[in-house]
PDB file of N, CA and C in Angstrom:
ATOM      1  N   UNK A   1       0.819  -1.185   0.000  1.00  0.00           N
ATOM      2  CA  UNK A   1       0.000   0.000   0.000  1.00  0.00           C
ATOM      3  C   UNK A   1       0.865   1.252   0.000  1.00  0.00           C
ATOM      4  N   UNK A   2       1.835   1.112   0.550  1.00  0.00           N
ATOM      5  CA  UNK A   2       2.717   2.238   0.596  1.00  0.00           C
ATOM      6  C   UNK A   2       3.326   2.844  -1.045  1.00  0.00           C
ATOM      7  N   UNK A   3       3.681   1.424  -1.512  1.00  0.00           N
ATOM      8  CA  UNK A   3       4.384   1.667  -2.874  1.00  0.00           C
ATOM      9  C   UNK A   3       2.816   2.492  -3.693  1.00  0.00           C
ATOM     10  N   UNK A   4       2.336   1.925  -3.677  1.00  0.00           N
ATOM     11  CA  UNK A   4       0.892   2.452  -4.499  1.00  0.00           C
ATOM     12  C   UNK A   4       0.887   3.964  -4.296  1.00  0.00           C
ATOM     13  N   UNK A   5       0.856   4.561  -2.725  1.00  0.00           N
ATOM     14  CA  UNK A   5      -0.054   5.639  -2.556  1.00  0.00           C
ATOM     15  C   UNK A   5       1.477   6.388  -2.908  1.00  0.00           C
ATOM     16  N   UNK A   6       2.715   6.206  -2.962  1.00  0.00           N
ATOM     17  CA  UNK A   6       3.944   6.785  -3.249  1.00  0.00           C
ATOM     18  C   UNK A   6       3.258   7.180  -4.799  1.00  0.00           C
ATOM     19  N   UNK A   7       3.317   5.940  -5.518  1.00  0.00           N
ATOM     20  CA  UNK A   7       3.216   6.388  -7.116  1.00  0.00           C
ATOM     21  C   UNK A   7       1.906   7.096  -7.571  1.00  0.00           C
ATOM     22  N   UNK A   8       0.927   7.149  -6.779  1.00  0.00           N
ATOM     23  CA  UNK A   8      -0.483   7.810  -6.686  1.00  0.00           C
ATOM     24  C   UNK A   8      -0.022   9.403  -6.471  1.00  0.00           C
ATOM     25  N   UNK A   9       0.926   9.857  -5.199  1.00  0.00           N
ATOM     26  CA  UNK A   9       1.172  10.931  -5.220  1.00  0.00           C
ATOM     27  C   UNK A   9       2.002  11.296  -6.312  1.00  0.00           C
ATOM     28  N   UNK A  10       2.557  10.778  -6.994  1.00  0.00           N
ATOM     29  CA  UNK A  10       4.147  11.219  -7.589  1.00  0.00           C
ATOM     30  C   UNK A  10       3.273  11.370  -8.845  1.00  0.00           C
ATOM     31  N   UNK A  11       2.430  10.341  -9.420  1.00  0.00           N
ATOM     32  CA  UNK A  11       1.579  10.741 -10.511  1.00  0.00           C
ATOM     33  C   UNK A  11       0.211  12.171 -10.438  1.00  0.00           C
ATOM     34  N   UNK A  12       0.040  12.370  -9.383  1.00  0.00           N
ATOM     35  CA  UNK A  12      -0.595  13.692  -9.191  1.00  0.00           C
ATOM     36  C   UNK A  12      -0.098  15.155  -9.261  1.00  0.00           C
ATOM     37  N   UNK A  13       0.926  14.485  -8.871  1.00  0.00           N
ATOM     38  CA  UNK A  13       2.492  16.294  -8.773  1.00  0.00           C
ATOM     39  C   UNK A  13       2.305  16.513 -10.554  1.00  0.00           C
ATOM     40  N   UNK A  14       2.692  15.386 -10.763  1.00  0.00           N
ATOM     41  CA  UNK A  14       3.114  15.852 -12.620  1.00  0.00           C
ATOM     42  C   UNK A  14       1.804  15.721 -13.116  1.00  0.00           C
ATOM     43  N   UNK A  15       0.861  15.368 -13.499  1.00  0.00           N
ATOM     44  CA  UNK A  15      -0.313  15.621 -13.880  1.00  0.00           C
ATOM     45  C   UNK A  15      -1.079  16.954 -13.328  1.00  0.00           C
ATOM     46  N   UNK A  16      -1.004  17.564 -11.956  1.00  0.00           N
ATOM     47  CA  UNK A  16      -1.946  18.621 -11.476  1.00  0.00           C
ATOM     48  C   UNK A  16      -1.728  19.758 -11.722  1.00  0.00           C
ATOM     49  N   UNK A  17      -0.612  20.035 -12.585  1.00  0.00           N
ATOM     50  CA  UNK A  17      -0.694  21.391 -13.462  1.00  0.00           C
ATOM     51  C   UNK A  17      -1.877  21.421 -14.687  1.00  0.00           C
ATOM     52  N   UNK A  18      -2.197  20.250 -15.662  1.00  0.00           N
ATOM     53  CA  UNK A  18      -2.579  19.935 -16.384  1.00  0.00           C
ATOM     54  C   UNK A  18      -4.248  19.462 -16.964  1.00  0.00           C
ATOM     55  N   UNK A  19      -4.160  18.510 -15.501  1.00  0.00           N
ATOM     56  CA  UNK A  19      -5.517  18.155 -15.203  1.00  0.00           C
ATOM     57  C   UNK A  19      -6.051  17.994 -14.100  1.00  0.00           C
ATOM     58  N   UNK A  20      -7.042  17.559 -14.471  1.00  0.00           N
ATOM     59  CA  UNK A  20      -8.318  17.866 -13.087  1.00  0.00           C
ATOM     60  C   UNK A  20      -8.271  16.308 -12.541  1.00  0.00           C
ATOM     61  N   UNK A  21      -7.328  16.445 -11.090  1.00  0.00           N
ATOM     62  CA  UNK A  21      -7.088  15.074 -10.260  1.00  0.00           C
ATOM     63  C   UNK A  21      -8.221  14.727  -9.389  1.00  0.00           C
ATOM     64  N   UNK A  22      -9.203  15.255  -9.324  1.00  0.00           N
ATOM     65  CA  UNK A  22     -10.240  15.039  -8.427  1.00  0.00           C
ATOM     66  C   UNK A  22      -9.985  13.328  -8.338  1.00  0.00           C
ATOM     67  N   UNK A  23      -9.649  12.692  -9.052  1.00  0.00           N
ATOM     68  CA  UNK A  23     -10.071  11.342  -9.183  1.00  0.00           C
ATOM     69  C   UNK A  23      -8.331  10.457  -8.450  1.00  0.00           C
ATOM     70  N   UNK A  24      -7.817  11.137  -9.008  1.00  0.00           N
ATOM     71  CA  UNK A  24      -6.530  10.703  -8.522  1.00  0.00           C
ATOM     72  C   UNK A  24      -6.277  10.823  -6.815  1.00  0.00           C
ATOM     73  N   UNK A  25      -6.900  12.557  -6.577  1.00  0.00           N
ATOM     74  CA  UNK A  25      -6.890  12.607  -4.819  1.00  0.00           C
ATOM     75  C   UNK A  25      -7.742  11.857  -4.374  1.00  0.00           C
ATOM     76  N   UNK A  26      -9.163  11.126  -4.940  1.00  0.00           N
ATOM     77  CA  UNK A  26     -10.012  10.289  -4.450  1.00  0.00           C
ATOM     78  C   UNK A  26      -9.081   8.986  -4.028  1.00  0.00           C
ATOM     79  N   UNK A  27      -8.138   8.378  -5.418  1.00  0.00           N
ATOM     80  CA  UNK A  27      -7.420   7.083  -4.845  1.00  0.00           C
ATOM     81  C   UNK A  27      -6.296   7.467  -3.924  1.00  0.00           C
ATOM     82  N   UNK A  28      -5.802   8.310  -3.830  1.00  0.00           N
ATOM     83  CA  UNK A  28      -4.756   8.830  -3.660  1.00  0.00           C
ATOM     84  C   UNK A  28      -5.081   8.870  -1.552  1.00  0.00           C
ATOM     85  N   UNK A  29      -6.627   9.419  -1.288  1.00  0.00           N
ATOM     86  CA  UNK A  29      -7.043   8.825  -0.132  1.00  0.00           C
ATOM     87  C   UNK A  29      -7.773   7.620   0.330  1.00  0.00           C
ATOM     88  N   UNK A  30      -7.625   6.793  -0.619  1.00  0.00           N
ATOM     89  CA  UNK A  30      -8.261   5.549  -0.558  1.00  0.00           C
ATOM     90  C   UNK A  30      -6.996   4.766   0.018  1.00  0.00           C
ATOM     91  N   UNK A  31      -6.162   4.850  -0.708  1.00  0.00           N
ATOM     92  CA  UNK A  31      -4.960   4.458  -0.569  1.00  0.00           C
ATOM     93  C   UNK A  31      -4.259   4.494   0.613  1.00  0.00           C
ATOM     94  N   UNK A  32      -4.102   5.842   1.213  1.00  0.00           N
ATOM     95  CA  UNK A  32      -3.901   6.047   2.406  1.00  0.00           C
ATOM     96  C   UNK A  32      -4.416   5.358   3.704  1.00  0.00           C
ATOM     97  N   UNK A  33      -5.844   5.369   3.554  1.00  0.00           N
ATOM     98  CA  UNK A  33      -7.156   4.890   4.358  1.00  0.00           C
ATOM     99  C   UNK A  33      -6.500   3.340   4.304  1.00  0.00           C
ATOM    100  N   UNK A  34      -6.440   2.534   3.412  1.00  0.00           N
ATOM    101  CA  UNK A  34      -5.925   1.227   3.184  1.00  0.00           C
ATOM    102  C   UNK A  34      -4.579   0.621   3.897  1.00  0.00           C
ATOM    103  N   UNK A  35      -3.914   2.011   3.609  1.00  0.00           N
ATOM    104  CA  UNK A  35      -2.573   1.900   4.369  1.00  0.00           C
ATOM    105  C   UNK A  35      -2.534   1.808   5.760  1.00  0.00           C
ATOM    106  N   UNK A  36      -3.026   2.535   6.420  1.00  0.00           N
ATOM    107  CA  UNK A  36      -3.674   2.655   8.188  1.00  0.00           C
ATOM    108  C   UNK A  36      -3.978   1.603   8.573  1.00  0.00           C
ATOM    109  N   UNK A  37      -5.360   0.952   7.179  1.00  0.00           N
ATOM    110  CA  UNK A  37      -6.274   0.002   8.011  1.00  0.00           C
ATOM    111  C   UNK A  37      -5.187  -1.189   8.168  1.00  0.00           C
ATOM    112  N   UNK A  38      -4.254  -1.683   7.382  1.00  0.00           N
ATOM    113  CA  UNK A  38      -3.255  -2.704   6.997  1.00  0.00           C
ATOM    114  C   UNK A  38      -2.362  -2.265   7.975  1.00  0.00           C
ATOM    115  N   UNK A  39      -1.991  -1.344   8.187  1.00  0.00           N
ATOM    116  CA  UNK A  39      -0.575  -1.167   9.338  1.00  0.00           C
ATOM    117  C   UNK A  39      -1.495  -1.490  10.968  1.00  0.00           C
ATOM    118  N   UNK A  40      -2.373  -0.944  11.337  1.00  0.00           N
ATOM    119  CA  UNK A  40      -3.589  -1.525  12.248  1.00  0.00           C
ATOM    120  C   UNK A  40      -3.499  -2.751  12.619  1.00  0.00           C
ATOM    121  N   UNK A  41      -4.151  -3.592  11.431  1.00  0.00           N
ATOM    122  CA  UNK A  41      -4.110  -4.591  11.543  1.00  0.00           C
ATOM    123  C   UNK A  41      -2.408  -5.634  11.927  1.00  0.00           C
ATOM    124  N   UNK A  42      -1.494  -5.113  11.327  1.00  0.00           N
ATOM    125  CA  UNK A  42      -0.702  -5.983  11.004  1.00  0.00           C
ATOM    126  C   UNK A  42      -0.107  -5.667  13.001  1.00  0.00           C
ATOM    127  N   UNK A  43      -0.357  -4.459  13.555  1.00  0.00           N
ATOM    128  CA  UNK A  43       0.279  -3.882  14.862  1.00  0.00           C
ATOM    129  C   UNK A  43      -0.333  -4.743  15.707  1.00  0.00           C
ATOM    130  N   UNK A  44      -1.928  -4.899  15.611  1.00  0.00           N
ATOM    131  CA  UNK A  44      -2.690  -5.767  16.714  1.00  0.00           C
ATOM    132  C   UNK A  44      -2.362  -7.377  16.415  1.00  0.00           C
ATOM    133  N   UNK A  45      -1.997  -7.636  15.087  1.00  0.00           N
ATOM    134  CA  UNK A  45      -1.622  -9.185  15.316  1.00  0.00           C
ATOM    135  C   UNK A  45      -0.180  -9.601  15.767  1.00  0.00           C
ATOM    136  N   UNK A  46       0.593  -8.433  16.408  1.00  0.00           N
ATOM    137  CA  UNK A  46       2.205  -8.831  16.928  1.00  0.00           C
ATOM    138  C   UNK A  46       2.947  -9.259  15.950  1.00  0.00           C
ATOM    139  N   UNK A  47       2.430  -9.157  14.422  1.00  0.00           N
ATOM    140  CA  UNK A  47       3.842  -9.512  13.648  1.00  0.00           C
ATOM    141  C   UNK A  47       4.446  -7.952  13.258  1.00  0.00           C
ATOM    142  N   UNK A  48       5.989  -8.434  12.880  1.00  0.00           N
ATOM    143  CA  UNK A  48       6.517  -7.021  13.033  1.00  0.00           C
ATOM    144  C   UNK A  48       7.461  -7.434  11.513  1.00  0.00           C
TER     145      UNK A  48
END
């Protein structure tokens, strides 16, 4: 999830002069949200 929301941001920098990311910041916090819920999870099951 991390690699994703990295290339989600990095593809928004160079595209948001250009175009309209509404859709990109939508995954772009999906992504994030995903990332939390997965680091969460992975903290309460003691693997490290």
């Amino acid at each position: 999830m991390r690699e994703s929301n990295y290339w989600l941001r990095l593809i928004k920098a160079v595209v948001d002069k250009v175009y309209d990311v509404k859709e990109l910041e939508w995954l772009t916090n999906e992504s994030s949200e995903l990332k939390r819920i997965l680091g969460s999870i992975v903290q309460k099951s003691g693997a490290k």
